[in-house]
N, C-alpha and C. Protein backbone atom coordinates (compact mmCIF):
# COMPACT_ATOMS: atom_id res chain seq x y z
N UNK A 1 0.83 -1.18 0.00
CA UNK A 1 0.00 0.00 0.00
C UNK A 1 0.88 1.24 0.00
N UNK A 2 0.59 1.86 -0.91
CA UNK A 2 1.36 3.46 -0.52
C UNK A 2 1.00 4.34 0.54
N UNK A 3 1.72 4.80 0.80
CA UNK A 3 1.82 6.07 1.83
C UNK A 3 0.37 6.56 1.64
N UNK A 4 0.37 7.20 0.88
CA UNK A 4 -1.51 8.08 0.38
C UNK A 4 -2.39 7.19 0.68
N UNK A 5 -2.13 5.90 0.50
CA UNK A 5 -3.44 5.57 0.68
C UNK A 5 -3.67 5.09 2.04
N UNK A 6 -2.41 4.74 3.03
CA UNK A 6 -2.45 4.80 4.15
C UNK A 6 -3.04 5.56 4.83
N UNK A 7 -2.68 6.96 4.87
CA UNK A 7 -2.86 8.10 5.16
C UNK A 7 -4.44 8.54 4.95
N UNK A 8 -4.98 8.01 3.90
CA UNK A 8 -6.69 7.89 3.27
C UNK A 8 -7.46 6.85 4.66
N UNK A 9 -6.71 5.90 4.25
CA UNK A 9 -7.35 4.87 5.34
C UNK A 9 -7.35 5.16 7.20
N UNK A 10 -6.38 5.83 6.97
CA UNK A 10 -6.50 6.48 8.68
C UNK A 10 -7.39 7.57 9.30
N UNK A 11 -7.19 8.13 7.91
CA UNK A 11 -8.31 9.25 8.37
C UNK A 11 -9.97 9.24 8.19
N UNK A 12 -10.07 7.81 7.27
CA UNK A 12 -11.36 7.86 7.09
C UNK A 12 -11.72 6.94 8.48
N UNK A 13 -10.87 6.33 9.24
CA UNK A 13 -10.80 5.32 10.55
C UNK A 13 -10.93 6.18 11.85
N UNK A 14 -10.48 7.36 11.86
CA UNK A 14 -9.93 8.47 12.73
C UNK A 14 -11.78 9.21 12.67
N UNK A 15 -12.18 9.34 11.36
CA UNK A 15 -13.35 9.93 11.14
C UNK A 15 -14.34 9.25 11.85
N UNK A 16 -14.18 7.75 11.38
CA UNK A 16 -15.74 6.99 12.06
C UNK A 16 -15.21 7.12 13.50
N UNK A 17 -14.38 7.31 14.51
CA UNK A 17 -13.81 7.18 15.75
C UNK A 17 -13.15 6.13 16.03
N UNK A 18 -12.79 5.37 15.33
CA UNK A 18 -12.00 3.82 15.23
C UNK A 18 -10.60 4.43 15.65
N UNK A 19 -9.79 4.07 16.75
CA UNK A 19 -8.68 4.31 17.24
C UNK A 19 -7.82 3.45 17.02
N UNK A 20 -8.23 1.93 16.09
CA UNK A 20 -7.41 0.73 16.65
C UNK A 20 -6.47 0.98 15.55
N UNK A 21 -5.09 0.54 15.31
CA UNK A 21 -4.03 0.10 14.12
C UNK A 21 -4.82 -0.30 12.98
N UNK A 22 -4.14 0.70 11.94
CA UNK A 22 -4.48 0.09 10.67
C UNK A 22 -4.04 -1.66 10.12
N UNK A 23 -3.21 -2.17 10.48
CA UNK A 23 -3.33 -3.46 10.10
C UNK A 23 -4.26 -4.23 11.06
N UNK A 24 -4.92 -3.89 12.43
CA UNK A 24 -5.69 -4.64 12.78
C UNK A 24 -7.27 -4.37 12.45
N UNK A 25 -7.44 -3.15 11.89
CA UNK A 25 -8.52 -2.69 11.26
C UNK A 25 -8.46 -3.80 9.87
N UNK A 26 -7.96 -3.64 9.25
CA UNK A 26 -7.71 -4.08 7.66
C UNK A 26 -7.90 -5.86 8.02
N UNK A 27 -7.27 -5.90 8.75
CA UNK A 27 -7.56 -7.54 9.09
C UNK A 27 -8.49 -7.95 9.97
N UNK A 28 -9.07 -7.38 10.51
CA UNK A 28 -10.39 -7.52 11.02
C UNK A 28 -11.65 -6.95 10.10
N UNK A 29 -11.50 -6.51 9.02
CA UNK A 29 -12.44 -5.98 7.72
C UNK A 29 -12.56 -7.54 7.13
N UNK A 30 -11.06 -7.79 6.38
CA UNK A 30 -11.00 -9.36 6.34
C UNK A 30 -11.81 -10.22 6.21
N UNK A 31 -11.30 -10.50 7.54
CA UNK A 31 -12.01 -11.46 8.44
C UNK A 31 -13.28 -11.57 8.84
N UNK A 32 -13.39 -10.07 8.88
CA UNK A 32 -15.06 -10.00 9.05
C UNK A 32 -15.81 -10.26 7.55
N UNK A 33 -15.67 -10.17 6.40
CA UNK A 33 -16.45 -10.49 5.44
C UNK A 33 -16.36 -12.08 5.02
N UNK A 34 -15.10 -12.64 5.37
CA UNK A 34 -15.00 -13.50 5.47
C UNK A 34 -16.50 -14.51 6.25
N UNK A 35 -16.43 -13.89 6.94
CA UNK A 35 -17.21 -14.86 8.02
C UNK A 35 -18.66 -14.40 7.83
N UNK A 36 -18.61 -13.12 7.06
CA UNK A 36 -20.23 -12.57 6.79
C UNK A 36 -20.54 -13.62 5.55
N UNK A 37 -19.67 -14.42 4.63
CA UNK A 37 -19.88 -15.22 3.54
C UNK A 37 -19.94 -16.70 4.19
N UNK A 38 -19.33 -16.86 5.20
CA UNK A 38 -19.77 -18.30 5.48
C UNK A 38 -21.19 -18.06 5.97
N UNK A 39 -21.42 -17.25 6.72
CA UNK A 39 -22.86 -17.20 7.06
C UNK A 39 -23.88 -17.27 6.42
N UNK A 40 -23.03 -16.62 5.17
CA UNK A 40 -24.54 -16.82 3.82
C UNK A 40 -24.26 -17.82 3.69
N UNK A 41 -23.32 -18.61 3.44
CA UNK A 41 -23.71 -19.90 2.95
C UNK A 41 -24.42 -21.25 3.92
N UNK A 42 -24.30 -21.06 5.31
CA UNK A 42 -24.72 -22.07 6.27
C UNK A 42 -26.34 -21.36 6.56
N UNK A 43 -26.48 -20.15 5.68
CA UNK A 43 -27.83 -20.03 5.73
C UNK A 43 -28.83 -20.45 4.82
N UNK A 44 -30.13 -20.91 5.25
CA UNK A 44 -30.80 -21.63 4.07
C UNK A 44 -31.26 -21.08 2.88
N UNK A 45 -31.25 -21.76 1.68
CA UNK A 45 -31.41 -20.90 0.14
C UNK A 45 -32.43 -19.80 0.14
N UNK A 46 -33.72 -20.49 0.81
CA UNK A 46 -34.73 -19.73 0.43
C UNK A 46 -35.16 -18.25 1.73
N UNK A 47 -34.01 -18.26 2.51
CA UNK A 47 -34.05 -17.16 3.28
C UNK A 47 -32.88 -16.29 3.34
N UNK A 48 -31.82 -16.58 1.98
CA UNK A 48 -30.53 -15.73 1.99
C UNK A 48 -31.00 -14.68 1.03
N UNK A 49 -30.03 -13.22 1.80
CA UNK A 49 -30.36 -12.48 0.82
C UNK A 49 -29.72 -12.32 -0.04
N UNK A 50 -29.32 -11.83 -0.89
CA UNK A 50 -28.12 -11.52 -2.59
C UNK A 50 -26.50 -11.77 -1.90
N UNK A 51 -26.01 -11.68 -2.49
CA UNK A 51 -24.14 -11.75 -1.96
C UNK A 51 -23.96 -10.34 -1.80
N UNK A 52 -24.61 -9.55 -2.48
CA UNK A 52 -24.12 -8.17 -2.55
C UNK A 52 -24.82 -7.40 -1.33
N UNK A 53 -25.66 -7.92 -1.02
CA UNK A 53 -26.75 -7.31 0.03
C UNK A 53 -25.87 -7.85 1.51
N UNK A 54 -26.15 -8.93 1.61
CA UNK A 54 -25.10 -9.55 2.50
C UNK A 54 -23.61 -9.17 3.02
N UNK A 55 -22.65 -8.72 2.28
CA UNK A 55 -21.47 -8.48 2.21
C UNK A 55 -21.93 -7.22 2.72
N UNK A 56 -22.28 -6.12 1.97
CA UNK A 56 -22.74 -4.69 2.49
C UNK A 56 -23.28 -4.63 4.29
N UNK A 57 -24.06 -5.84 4.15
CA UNK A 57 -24.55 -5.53 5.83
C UNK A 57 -23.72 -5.67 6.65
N UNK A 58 -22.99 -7.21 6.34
CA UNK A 58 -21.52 -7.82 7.17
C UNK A 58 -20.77 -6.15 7.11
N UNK A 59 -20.01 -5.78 5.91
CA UNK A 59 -19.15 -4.41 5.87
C UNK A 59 -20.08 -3.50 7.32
N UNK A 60 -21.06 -3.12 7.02
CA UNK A 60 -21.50 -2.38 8.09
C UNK A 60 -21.79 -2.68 9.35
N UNK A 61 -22.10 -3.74 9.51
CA UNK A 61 -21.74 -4.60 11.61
C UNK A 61 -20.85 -4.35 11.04
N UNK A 62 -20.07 -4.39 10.51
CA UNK A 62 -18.09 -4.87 11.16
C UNK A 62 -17.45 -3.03 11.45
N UNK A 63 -18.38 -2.28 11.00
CA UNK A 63 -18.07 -1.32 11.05
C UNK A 63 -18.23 -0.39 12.25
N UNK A 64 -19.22 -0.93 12.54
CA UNK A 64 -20.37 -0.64 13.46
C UNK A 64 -19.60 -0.86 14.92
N UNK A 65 -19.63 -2.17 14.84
CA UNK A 65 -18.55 -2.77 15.75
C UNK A 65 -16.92 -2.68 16.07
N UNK A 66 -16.31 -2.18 15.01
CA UNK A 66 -15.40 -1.63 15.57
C UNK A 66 -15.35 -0.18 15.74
N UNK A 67 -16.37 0.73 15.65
CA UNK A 67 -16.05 1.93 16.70
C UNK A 67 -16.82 1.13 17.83
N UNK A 68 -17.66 0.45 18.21
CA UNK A 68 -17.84 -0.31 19.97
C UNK A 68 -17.09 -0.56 20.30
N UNK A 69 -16.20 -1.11 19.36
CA UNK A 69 -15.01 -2.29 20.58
C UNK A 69 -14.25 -1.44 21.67
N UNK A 70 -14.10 -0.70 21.76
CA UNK A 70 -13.93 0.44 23.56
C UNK A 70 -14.80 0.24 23.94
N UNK A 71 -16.12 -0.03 23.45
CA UNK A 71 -16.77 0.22 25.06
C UNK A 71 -17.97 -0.86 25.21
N UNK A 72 -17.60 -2.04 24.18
CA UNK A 72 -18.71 -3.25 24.29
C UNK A 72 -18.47 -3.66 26.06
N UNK A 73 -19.68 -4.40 26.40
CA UNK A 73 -19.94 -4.57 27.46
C UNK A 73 -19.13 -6.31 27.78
N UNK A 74 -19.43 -6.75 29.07
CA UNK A 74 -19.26 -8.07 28.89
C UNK A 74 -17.59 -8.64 28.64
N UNK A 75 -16.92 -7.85 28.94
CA UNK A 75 -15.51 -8.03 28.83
C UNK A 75 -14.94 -8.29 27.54
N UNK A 76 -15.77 -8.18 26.39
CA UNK A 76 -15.53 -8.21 25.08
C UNK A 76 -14.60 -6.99 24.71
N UNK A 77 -14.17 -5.68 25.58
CA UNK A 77 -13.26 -5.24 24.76
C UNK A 77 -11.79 -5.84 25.08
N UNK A 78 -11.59 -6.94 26.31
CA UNK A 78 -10.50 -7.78 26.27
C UNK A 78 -9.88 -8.42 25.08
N UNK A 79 -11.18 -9.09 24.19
CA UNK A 79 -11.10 -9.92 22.94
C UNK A 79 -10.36 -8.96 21.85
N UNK A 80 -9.96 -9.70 21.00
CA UNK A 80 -8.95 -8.88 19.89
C UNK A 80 -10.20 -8.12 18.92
N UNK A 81 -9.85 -7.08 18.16
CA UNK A 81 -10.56 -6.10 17.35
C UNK A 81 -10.99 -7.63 16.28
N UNK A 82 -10.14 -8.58 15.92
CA UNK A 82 -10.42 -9.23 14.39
C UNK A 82 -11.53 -10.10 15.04
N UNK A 83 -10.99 -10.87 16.22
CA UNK A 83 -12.34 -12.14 16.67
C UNK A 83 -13.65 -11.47 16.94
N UNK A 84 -13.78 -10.16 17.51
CA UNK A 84 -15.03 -9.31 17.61
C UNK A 84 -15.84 -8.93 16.17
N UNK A 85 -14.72 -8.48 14.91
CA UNK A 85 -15.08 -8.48 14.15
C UNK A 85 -16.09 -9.53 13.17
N UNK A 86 -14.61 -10.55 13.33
CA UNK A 86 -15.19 -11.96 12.38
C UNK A 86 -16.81 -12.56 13.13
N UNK A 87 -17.25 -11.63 15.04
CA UNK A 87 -18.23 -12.56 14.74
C UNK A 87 -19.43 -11.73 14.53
N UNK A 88 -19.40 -10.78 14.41
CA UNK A 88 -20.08 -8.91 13.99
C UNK A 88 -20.71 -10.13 12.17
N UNK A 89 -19.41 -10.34 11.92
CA UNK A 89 -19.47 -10.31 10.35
C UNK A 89 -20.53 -11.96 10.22
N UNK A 90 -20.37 -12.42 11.11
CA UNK A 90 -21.05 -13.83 11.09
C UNK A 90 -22.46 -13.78 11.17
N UNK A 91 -22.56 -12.93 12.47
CA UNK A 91 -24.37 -12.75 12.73
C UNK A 91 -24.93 -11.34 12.51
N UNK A 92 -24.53 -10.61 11.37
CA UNK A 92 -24.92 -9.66 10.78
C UNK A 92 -25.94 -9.88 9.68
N UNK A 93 -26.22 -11.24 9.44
CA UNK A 93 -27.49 -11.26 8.73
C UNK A 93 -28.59 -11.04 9.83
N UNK A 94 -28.46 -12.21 10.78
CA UNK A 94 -29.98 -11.88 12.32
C UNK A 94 -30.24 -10.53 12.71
N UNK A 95 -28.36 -9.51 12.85
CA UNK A 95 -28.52 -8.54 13.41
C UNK A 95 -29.34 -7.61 12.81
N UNK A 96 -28.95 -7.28 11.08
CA UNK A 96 -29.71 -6.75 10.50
C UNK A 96 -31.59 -7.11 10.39
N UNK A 97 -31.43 -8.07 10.63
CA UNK A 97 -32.63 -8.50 10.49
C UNK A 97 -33.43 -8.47 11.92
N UNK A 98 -33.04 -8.40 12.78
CA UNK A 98 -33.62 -8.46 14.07
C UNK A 98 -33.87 -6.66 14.20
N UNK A 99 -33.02 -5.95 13.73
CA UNK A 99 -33.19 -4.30 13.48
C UNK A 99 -34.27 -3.99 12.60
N UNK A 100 -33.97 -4.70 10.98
CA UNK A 100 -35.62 -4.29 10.22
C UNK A 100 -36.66 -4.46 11.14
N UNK A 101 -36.84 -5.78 11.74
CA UNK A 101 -38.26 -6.26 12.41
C UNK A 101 -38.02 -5.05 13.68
N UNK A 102 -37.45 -4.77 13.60
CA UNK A 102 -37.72 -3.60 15.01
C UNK A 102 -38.07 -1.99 14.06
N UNK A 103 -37.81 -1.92 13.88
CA UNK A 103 -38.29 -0.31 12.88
C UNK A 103 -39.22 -0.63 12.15
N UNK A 104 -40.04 -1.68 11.88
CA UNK A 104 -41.30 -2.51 11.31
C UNK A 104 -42.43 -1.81 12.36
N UNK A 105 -42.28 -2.57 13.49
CA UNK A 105 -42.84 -2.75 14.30
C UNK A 105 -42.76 -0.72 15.07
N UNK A 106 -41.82 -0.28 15.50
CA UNK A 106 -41.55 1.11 15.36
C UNK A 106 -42.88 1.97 14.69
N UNK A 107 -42.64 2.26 13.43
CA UNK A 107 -43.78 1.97 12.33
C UNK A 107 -44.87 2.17 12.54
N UNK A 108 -45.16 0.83 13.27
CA UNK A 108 -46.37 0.59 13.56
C UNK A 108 -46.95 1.02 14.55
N UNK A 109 -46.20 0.88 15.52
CA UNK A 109 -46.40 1.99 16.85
C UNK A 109 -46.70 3.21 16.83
N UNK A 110 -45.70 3.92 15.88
CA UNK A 110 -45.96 5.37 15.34
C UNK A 110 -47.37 5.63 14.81
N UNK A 111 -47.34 4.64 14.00
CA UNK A 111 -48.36 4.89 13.18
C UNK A 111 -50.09 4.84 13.58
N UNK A 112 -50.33 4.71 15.18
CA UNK A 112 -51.47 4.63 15.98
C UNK A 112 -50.96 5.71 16.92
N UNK A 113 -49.55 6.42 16.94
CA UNK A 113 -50.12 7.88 18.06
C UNK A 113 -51.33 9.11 17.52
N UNK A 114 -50.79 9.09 16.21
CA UNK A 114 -51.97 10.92 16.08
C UNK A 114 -53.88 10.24 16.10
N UNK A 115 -54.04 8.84 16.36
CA UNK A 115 -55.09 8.60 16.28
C UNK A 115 -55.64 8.46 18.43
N UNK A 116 -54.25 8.33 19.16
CA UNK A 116 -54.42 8.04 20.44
C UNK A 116 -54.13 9.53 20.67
N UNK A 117 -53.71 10.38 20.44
CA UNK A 117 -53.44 11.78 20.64
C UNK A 117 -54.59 12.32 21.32
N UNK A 118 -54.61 12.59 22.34
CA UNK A 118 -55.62 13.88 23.19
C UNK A 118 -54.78 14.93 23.78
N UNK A 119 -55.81 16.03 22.96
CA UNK A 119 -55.32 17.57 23.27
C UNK A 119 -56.40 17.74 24.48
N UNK A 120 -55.51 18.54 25.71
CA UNK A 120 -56.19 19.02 26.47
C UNK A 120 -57.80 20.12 26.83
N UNK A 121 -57.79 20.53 25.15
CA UNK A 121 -58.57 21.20 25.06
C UNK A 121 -59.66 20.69 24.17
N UNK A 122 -59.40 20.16 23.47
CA UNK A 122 -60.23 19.09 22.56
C UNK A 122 -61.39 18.25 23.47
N UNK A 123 -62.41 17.93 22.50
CA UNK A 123 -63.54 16.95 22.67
C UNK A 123 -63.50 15.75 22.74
N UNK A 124 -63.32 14.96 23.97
CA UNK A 124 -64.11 13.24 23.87
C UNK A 124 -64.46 12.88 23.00
């Protein structure tokens, strides 16, 4: 890698708040898509989503997760930046998916306040 692009990669790392070494960033990116592709594949046909959809979500837990790794709970920031990563990148299909079904449901909640809404001055 050249210098520039080092220098690219730090600051876009520095930007999201990611403090850790660029080679343990880069190898925990890796690793983490790595393991976001075994997941598609130990997942069943008719409930996987695209490779491209997949990889994108894995990229984003893994991203996600390493600006946490300071301050995950559970003694997980003991664990190395890549094993936190690789398992970000593993169950980032549920995660994402356990998030849609929550902003679904969100939604839906929202979507019955202006009908439960009473103004103090308003009519029964």
């Amino acid at each position: 890698m050249g210098f520039e692009l080092k220098t690219l990669l730090v600051w876009a790392a520095l930007a999201l708040g990611i403090t850790a070494p660029l080679p343990d960033l880069v190898g925990g990116m890796v690793v983490g898509l790595a393991a976001t592709y075994a997941g598609f594949l130990v997942t069943p046909a008719e409930s996987r989503m695209t490779v491209w959809a997949t990889l994108f979500t894995g990229l984003m837990v893994c991203v996600v997760f390493a600006i946490a790794h300071p301050q995950l709970p559970f003694g997980l920031t003991d664990l190395r930046l890549q094993l936190v990563m690789a398992v970000a990148g593993f169950t980032s299909r549920w995660i994402a998916g356990a998030m849609a079904s929550f902003g679904k449901g969100a939604v839906a909640r929202a979507g019955k306040i202006p009908s439960e809404l009473r103004l103090p001055w308003g009519k029964d």
